[in-house]
PDB file of N, CA and C in Angstrom:
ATOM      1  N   UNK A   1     -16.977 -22.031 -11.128  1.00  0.00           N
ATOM      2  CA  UNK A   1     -16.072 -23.046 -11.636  1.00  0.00           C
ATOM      3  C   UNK A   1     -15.409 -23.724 -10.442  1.00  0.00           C
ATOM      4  N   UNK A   2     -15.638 -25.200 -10.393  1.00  0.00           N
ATOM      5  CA  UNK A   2     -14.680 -25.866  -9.178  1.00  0.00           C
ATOM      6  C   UNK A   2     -13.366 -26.253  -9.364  1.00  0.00           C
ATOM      7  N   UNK A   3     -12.929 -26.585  -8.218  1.00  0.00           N
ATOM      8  CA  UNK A   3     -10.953 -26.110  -8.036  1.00  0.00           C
ATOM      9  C   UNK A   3     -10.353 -26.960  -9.425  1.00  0.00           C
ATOM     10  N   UNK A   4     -11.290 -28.103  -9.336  1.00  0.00           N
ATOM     11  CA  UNK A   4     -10.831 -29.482 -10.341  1.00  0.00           C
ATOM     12  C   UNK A   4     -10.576 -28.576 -11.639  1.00  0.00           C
ATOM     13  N   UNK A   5     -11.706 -28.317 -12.007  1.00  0.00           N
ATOM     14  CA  UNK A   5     -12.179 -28.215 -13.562  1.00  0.00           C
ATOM     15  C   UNK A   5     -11.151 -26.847 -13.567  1.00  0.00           C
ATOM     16  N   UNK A   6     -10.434 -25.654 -13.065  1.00  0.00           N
ATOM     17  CA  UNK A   6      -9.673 -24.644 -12.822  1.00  0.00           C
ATOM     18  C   UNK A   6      -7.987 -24.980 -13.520  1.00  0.00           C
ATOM     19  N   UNK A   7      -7.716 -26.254 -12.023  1.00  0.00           N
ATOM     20  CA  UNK A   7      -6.546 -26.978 -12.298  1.00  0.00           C
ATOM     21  C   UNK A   7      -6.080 -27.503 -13.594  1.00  0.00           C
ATOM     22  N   UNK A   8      -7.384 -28.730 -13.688  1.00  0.00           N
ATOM     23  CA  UNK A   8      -7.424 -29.400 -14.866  1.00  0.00           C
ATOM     24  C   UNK A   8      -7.679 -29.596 -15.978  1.00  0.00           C
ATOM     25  N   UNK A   9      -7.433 -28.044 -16.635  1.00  0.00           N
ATOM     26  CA  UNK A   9      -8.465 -27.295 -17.830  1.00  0.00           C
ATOM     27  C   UNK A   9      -7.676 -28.608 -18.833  1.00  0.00           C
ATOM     28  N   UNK A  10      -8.393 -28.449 -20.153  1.00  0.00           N
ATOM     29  CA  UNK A  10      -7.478 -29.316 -21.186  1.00  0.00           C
ATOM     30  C   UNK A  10      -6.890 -27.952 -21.959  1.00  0.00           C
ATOM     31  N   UNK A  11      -5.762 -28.050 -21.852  1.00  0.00           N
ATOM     32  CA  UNK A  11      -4.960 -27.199 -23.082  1.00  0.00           C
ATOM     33  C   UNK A  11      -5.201 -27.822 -24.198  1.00  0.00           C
ATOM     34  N   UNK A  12      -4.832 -26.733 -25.271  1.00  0.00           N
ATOM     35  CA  UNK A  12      -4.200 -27.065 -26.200  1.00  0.00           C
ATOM     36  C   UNK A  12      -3.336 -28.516 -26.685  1.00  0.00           C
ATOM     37  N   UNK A  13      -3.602 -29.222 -28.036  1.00  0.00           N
ATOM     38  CA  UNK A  13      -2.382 -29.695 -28.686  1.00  0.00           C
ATOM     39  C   UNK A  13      -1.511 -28.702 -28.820  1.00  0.00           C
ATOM     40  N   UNK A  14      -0.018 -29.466 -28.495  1.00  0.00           N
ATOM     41  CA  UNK A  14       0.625 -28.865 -29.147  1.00  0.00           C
ATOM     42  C   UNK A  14       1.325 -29.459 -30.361  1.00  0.00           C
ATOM     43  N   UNK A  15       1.733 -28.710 -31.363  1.00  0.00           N
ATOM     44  CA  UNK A  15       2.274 -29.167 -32.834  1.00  0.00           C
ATOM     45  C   UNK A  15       3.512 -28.411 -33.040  1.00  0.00           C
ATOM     46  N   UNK A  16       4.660 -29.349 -33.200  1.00  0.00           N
ATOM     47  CA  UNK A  16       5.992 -28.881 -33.149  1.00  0.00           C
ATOM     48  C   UNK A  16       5.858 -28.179 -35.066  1.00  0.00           C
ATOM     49  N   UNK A  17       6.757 -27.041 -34.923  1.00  0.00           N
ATOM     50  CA  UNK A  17       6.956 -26.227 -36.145  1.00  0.00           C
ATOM     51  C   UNK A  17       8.441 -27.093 -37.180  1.00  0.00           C
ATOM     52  N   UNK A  18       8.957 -27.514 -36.092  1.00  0.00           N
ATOM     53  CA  UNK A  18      10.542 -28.369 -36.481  1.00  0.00           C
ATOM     54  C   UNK A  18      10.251 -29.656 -35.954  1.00  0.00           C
ATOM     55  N   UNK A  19      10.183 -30.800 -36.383  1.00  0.00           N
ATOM     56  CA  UNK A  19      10.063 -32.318 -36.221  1.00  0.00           C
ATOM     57  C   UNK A  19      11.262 -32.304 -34.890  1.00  0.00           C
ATOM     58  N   UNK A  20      11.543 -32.913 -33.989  1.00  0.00           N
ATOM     59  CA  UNK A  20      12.768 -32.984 -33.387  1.00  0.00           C
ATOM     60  C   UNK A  20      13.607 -33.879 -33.565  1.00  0.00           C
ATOM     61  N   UNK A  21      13.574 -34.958 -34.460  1.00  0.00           N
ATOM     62  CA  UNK A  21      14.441 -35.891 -35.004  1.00  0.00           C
ATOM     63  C   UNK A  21      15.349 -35.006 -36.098  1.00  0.00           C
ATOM     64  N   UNK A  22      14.785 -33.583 -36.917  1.00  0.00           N
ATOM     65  CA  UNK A  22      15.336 -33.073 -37.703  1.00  0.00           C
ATOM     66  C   UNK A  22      16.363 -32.206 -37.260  1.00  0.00           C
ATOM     67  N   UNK A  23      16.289 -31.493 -35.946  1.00  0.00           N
ATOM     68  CA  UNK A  23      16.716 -30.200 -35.284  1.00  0.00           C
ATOM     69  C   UNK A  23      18.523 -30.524 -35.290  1.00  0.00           C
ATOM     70  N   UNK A  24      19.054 -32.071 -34.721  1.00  0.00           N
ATOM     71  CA  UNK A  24      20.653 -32.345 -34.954  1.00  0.00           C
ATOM     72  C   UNK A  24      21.028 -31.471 -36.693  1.00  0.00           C
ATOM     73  N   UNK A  25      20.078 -31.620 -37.662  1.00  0.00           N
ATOM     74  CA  UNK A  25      20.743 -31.527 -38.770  1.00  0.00           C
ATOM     75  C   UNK A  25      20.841 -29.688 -38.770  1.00  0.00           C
ATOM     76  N   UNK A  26      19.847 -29.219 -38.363  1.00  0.00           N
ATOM     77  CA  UNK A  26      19.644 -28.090 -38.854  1.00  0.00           C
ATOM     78  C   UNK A  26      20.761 -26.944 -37.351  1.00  0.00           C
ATOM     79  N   UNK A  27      21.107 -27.638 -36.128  1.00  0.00           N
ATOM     80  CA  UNK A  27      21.870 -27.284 -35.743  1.00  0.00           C
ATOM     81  C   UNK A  27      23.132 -27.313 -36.479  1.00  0.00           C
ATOM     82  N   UNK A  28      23.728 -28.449 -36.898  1.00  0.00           N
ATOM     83  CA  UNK A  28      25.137 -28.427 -37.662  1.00  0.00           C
ATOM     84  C   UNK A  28      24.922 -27.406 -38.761  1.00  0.00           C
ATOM     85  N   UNK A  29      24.154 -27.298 -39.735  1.00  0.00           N
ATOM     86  CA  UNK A  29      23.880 -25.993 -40.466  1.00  0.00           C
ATOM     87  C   UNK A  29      24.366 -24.533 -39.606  1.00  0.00           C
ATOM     88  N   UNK A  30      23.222 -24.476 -39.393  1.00  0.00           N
ATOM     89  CA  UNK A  30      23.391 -22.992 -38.931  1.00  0.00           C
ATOM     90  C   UNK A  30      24.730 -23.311 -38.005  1.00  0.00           C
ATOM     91  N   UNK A  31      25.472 -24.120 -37.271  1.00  0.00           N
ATOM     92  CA  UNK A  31      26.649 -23.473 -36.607  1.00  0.00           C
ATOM     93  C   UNK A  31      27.648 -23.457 -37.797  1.00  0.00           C
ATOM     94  N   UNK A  32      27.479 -24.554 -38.549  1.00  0.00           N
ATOM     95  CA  UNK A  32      28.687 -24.039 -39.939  1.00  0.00           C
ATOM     96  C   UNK A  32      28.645 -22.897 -40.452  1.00  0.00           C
ATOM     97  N   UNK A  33      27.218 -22.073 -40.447  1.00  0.00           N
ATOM     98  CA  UNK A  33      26.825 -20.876 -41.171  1.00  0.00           C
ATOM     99  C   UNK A  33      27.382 -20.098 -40.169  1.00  0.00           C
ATOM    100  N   UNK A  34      27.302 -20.035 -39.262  1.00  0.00           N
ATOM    101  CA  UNK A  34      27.704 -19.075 -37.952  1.00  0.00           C
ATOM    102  C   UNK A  34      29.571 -19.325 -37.846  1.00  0.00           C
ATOM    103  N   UNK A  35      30.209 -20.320 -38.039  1.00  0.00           N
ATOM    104  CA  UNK A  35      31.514 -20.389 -38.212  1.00  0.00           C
ATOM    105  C   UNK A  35      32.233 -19.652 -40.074  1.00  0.00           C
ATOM    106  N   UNK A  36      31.048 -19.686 -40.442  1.00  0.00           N
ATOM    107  CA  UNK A  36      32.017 -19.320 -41.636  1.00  0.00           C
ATOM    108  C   UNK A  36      31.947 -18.025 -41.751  1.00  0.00           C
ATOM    109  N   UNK A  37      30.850 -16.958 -41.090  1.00  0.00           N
ATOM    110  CA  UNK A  37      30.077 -15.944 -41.325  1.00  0.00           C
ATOM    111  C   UNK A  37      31.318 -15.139 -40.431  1.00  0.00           C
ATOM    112  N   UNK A  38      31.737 -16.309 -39.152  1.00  0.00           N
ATOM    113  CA  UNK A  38      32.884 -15.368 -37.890  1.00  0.00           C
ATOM    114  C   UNK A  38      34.302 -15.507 -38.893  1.00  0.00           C
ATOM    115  N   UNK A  39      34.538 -16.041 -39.466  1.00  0.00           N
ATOM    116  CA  UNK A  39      35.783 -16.442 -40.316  1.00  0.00           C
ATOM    117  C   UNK A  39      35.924 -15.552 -41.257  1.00  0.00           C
ATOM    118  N   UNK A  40      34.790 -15.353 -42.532  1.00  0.00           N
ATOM    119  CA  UNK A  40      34.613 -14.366 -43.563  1.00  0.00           C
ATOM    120  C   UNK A  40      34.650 -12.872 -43.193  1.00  0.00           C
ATOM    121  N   UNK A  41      34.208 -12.642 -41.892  1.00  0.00           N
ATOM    122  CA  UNK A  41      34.540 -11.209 -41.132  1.00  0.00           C
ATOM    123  C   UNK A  41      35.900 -11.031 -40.701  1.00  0.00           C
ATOM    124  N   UNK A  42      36.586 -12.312 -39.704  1.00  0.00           N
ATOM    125  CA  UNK A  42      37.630 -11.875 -39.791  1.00  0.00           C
ATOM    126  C   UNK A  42      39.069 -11.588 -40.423  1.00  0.00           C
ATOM    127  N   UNK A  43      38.673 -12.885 -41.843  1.00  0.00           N
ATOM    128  CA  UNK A  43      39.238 -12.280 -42.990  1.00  0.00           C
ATOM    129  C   UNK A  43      39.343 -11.303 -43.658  1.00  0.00           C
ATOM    130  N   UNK A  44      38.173 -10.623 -44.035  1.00  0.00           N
ATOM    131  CA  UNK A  44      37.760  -9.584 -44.661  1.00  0.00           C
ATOM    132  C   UNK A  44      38.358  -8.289 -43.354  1.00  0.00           C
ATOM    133  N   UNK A  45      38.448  -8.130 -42.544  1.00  0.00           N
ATOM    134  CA  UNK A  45      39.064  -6.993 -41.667  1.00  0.00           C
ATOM    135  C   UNK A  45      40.292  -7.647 -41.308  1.00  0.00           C
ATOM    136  N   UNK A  46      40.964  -8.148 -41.621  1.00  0.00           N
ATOM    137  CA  UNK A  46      42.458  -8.496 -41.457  1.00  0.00           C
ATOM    138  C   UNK A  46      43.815  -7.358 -42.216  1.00  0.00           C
ATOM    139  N   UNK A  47      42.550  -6.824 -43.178  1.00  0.00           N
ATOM    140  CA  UNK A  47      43.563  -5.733 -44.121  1.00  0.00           C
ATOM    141  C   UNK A  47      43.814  -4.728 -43.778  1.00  0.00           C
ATOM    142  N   UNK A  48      45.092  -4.242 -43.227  1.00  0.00           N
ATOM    143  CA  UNK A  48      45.470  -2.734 -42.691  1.00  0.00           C
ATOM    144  C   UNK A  48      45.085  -2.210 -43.529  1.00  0.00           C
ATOM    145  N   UNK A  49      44.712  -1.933 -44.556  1.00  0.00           N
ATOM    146  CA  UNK A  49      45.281  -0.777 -45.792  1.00  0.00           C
ATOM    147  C   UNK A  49      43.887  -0.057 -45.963  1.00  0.00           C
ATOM    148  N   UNK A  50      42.761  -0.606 -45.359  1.00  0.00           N
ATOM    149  CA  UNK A  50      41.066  -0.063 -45.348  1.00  0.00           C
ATOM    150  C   UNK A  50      41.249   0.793 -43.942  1.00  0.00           C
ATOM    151  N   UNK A  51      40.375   1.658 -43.690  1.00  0.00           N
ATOM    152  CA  UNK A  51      40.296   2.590 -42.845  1.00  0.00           C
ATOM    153  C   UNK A  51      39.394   1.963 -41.316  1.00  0.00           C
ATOM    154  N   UNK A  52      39.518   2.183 -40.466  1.00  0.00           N
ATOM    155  CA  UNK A  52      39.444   1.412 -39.338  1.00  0.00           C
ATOM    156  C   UNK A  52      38.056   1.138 -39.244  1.00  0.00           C
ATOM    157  N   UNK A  53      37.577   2.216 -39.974  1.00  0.00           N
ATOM    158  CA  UNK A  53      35.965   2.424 -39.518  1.00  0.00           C
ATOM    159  C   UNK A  53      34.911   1.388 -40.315  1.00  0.00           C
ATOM    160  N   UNK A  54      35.888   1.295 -41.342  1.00  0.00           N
ATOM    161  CA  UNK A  54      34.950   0.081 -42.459  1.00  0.00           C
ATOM    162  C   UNK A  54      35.749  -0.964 -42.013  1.00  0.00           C
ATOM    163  N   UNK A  55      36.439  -1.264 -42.014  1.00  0.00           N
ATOM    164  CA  UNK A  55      36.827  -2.950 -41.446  1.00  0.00           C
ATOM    165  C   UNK A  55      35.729  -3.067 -39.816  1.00  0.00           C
ATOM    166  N   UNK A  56      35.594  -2.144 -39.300  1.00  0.00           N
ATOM    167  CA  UNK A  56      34.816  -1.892 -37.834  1.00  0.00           C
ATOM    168  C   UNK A  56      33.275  -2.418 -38.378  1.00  0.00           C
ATOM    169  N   UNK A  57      33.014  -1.502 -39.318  1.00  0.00           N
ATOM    170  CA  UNK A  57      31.213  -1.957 -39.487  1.00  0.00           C
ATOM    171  C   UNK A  57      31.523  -3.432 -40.475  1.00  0.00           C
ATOM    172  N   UNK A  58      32.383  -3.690 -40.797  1.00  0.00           N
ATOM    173  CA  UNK A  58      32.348  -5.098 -41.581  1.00  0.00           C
ATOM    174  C   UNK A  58      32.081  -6.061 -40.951  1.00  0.00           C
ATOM    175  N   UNK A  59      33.200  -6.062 -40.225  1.00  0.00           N
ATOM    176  CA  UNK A  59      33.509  -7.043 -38.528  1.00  0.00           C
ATOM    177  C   UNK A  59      31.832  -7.015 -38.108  1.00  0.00           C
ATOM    178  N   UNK A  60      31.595  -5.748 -37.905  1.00  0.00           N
ATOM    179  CA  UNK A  60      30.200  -5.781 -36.886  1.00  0.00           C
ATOM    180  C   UNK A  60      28.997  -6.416 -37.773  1.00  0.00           C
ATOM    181  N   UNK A  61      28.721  -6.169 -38.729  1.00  0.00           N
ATOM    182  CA  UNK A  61      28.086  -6.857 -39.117  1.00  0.00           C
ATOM    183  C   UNK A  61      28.125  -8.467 -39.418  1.00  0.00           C
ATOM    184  N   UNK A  62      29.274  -8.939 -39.712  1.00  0.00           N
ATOM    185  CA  UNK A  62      29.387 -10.116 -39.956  1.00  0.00           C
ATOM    186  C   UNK A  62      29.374 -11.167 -38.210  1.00  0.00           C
ATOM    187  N   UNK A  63      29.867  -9.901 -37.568  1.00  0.00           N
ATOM    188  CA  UNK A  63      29.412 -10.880 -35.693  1.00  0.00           C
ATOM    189  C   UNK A  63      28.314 -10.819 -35.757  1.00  0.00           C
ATOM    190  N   UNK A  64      27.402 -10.017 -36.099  1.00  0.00           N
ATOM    191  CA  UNK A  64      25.608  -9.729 -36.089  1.00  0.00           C
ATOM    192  C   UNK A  64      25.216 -11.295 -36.571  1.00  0.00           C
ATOM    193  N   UNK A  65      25.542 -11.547 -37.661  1.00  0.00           N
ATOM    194  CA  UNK A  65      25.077 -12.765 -38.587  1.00  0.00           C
ATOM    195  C   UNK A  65      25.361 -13.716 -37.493  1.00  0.00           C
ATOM    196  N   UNK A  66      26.792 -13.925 -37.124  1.00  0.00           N
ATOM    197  CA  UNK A  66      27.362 -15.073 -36.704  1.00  0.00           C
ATOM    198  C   UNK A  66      26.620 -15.121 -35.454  1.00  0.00           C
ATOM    199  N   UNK A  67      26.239 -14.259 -34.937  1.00  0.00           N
ATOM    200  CA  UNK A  67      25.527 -14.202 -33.214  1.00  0.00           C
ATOM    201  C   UNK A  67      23.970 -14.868 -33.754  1.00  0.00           C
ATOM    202  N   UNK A  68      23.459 -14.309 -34.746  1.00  0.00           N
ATOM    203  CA  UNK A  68      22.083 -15.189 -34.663  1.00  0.00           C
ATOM    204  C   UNK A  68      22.257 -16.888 -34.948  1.00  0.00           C
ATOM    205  N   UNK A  69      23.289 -16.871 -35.671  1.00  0.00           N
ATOM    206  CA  UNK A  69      22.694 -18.581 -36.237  1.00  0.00           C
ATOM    207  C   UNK A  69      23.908 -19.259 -34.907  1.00  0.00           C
ATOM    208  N   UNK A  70      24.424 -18.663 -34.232  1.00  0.00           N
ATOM    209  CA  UNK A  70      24.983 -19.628 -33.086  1.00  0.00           C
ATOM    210  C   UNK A  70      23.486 -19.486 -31.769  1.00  0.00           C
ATOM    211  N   UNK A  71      23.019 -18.432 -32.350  1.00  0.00           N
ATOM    212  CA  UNK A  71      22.073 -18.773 -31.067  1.00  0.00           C
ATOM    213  C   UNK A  71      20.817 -19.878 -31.604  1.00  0.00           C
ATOM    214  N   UNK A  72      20.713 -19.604 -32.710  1.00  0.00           N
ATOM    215  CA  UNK A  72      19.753 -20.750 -33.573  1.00  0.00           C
ATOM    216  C   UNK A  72      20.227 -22.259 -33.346  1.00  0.00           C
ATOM    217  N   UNK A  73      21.570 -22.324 -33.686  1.00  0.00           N
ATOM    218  CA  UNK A  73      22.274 -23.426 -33.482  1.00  0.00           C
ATOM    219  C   UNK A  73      22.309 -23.781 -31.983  1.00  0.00           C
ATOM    220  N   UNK A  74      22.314 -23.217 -31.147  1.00  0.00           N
ATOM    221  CA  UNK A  74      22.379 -23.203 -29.272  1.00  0.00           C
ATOM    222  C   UNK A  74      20.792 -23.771 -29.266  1.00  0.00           C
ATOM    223  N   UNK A  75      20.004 -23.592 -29.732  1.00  0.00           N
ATOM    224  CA  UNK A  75      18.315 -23.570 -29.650  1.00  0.00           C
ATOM    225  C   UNK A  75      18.141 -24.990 -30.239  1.00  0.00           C
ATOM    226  N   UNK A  76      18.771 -25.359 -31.407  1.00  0.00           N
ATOM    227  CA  UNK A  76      18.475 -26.597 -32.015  1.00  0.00           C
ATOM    228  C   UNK A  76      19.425 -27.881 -31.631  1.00  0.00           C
ATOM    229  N   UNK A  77      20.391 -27.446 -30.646  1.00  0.00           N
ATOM    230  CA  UNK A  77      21.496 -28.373 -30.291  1.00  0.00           C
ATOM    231  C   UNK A  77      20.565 -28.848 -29.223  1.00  0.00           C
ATOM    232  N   UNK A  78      19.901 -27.951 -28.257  1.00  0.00           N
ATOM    233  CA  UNK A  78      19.077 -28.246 -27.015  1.00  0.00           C
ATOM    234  C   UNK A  78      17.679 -29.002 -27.289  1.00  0.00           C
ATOM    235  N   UNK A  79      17.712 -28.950 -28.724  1.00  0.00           N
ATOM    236  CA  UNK A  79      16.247 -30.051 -29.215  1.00  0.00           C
ATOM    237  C   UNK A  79      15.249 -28.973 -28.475  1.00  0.00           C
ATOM    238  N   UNK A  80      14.803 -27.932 -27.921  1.00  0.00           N
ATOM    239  CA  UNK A  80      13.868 -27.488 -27.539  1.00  0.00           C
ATOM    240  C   UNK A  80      13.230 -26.296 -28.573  1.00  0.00           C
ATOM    241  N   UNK A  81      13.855 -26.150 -30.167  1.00  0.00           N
ATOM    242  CA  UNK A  81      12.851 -25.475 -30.663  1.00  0.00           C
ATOM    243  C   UNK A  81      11.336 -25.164 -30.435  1.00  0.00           C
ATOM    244  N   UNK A  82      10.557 -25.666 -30.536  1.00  0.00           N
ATOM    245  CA  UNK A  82       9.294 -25.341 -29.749  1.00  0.00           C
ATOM    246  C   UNK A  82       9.014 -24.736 -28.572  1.00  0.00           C
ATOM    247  N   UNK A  83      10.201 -24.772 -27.698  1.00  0.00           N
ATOM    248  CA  UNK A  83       9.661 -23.798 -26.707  1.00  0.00           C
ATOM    249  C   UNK A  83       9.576 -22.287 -27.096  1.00  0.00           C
ATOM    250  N   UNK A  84      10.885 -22.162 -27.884  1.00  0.00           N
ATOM    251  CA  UNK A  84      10.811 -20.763 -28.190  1.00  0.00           C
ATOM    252  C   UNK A  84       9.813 -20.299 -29.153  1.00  0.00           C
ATOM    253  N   UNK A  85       9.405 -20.593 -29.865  1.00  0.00           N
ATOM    254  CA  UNK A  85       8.646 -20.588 -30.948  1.00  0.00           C
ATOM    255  C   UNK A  85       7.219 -20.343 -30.520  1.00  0.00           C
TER     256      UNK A  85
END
């Protein structure tokens, strides 16, 4: 095989999974989902009167949620869905 034909293979098309004219909308989504998900946790563990350990796994789970769709939202704010994908 010569250096050319090595260098200059033809890849692949590539075919976006998310249009990128769509990705603004679906960022504001998921960060609203990710703001309400950090809000609904810290409401919900605001109550002294539950035992530390369940307001603890409440909290934690509801940051779990809120950590994926801000990173979804971080991914679709940057218009580069497709890379990750």
């Amino acid at each position: 095989m010569s250096y050319e034909r090595l260098i200059y293979r033809q890849l692949p098309e590539f075919s976006s999974v998310i249009k990128l004219e769509d990705q603004p909308k679906y960022a504001i989504a998921t960060l609203m989902i990710a703001f309400v998900s950090l809000i609904a946790g810290l409401a919900l563990t605001s109550n002294k009167k539950s035992s530390f350990v369940l307001r603890f796994v409440t909290f934690a789970a509801f940051s779990a949620i809120a950590s994926v769709f801000f990173g979804l939202g971080t991914v679709f704010l940057t218009d580069s869905f497709g890379v990750y994908v």
